[in-house]
C-alpha atoms as a PDB file:
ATOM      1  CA  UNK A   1      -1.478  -2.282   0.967  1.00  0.00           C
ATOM      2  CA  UNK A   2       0.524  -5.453   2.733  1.00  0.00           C
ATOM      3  CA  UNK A   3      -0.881  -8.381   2.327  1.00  0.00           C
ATOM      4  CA  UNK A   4      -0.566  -9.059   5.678  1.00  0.00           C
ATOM      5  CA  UNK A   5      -3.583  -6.337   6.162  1.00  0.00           C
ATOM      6  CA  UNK A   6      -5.697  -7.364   3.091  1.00  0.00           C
ATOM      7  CA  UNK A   7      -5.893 -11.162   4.233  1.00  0.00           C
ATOM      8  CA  UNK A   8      -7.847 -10.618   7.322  1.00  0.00           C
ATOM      9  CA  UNK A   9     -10.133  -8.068   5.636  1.00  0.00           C
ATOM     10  CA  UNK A  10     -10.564 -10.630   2.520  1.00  0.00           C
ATOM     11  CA  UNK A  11     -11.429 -13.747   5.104  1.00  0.00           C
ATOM     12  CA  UNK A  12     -13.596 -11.758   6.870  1.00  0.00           C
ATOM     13  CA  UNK A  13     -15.862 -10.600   3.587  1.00  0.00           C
ATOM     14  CA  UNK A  14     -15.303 -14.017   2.646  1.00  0.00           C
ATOM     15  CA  UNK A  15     -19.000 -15.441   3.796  1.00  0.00           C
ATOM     16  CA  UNK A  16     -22.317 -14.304   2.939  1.00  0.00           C
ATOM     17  CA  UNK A  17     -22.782 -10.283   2.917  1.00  0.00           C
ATOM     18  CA  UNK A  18     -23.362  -7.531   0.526  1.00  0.00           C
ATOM     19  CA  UNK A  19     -22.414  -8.443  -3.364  1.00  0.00           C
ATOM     20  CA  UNK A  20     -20.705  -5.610  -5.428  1.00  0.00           C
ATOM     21  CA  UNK A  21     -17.624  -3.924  -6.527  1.00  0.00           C
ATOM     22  CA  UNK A  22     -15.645  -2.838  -3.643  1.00  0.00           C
ATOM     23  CA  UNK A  23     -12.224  -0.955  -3.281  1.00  0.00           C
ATOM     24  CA  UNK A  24      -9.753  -2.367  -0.632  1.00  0.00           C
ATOM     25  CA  UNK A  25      -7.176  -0.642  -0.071  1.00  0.00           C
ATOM     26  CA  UNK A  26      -5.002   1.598   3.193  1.00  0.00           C
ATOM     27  CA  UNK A  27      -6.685   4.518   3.893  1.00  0.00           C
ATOM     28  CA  UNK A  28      -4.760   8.042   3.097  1.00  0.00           C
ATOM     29  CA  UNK A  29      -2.823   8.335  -0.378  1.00  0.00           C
ATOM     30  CA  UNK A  30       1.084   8.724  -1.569  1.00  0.00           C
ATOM     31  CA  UNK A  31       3.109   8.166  -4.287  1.00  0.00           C
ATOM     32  CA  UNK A  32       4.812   5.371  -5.003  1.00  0.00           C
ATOM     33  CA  UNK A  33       8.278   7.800  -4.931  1.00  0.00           C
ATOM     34  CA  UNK A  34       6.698   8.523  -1.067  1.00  0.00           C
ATOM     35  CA  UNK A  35       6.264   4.687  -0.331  1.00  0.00           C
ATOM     36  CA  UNK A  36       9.460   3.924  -1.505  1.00  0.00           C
ATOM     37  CA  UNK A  37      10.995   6.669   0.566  1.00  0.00           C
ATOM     38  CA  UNK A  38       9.146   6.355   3.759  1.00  0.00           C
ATOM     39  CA  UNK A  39      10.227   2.766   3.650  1.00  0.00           C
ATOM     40  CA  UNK A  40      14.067   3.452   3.152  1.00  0.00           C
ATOM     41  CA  UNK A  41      14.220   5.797   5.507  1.00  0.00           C
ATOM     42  CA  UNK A  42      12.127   3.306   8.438  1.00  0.00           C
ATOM     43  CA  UNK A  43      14.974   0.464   7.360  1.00  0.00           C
ATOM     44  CA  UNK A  44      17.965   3.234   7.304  1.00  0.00           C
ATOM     45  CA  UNK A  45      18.525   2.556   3.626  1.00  0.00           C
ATOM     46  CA  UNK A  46      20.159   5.762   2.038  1.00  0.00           C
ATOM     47  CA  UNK A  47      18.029   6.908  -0.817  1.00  0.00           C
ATOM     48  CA  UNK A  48      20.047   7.449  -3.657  1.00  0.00           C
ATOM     49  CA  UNK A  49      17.687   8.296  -6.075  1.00  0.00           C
ATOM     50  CA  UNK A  50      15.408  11.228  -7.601  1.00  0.00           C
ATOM     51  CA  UNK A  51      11.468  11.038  -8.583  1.00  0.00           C
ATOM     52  CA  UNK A  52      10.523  11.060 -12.009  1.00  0.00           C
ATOM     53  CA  UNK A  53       7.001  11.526 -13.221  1.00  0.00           C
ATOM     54  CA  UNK A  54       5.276   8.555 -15.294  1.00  0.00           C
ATOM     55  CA  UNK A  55       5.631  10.486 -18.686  1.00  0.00           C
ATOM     56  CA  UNK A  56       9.159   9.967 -18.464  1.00  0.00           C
ATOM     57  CA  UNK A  57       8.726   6.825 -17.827  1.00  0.00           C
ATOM     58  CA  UNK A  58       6.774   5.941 -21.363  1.00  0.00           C
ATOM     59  CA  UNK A  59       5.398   2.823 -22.082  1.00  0.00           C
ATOM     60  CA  UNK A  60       1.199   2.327 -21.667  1.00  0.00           C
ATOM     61  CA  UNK A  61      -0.809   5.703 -20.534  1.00  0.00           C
ATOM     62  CA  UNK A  62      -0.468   5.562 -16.704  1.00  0.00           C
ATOM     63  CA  UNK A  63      -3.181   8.076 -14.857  1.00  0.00           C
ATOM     64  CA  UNK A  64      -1.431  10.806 -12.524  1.00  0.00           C
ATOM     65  CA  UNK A  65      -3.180   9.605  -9.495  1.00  0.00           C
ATOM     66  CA  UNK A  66      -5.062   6.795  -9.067  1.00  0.00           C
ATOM     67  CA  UNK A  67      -6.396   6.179  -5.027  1.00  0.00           C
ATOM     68  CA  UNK A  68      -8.977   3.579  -4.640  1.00  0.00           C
ATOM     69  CA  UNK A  69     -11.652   4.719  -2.148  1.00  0.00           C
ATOM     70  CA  UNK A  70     -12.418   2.136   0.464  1.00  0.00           C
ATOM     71  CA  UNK A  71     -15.689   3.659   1.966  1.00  0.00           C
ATOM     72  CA  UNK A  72     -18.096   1.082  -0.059  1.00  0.00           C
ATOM     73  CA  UNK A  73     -15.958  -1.834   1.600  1.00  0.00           C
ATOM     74  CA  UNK A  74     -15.866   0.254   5.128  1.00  0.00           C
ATOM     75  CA  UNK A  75     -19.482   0.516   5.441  1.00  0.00           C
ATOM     76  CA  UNK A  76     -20.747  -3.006   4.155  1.00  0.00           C
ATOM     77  CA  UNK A  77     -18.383  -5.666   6.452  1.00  0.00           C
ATOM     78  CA  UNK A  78     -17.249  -2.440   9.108  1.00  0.00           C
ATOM     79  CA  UNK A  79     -13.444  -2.758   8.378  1.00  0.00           C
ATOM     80  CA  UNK A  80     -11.034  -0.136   8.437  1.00  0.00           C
ATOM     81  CA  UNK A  81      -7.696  -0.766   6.738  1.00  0.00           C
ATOM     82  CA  UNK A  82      -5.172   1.142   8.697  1.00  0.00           C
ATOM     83  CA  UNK A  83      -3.500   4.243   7.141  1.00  0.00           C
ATOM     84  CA  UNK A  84      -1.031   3.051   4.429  1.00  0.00           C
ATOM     85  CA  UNK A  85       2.428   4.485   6.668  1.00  0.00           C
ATOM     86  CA  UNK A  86       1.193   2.308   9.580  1.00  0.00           C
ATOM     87  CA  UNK A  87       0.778  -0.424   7.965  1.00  0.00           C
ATOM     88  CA  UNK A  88       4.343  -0.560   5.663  1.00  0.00           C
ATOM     89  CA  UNK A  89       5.452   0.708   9.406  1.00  0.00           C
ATOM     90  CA  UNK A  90       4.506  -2.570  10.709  1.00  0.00           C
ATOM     91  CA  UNK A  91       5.500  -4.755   7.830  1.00  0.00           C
ATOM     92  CA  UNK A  92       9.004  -3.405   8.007  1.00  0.00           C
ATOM     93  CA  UNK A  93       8.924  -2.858  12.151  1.00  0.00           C
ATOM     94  CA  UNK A  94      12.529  -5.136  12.925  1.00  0.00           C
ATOM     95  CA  UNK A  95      14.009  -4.955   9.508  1.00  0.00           C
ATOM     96  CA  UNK A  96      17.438  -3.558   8.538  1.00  0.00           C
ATOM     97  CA  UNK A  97      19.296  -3.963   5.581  1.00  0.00           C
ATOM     98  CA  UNK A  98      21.185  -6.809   6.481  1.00  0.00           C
ATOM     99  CA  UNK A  99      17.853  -8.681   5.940  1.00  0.00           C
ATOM    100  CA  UNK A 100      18.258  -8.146   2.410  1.00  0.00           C
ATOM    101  CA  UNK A 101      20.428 -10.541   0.237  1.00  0.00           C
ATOM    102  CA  UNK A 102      21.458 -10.455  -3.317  1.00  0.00           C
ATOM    103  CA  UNK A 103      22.481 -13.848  -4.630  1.00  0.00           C
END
């Protein structure tokens, strides 16, 4: 979720309203392999690369999916975060790879 979608959503809760624990997040669900490649391929970056699953990875106990569920949020302050492919769509709408530097 771009920050550029959260802030608006976060300054609008911001005031008085309902108190709680509540999920923010794009609504639908990927991977982060399918973010990655959904971005590369709206930039035109070749993607050179294959998925692996986060057992191979190892390190700390990751679960298999983990989508946060925005409904709570949705309901209290009536806010809809877009679906997460529009909104990477938007963040990277104008970009190529030239925007990119390694120094």
């Amino acid at each position: 979720t771009p920050a550029s979608v959260l802030a608006p959503a976060l300054m609008a809760c911001a005031g008085p309203g309902p108190v709680g624990l509540f999920h923010l997040a794009c609504r639908g669900e990927t991977s982060a392999w399918n973010w990655i490649a959904h971005a590369a391929n709206r930039v035109g970056i070749p993607l050179n690369a294959r998925p692996v699953t986060r057992a191979q990875l190892g390190g700390a106990w990751r679960p298999s999916r983990s989508c946060l569920d925005s409904t709570k949020f949705g309901n209290a302050w009536g806010i809809q975060l877009p679906e997460w492919d529009v909104a990477l769509d938007d963040v990277l709408a104008g970009w190529t790879p030239s925007d990119w530097s390694v120094a």
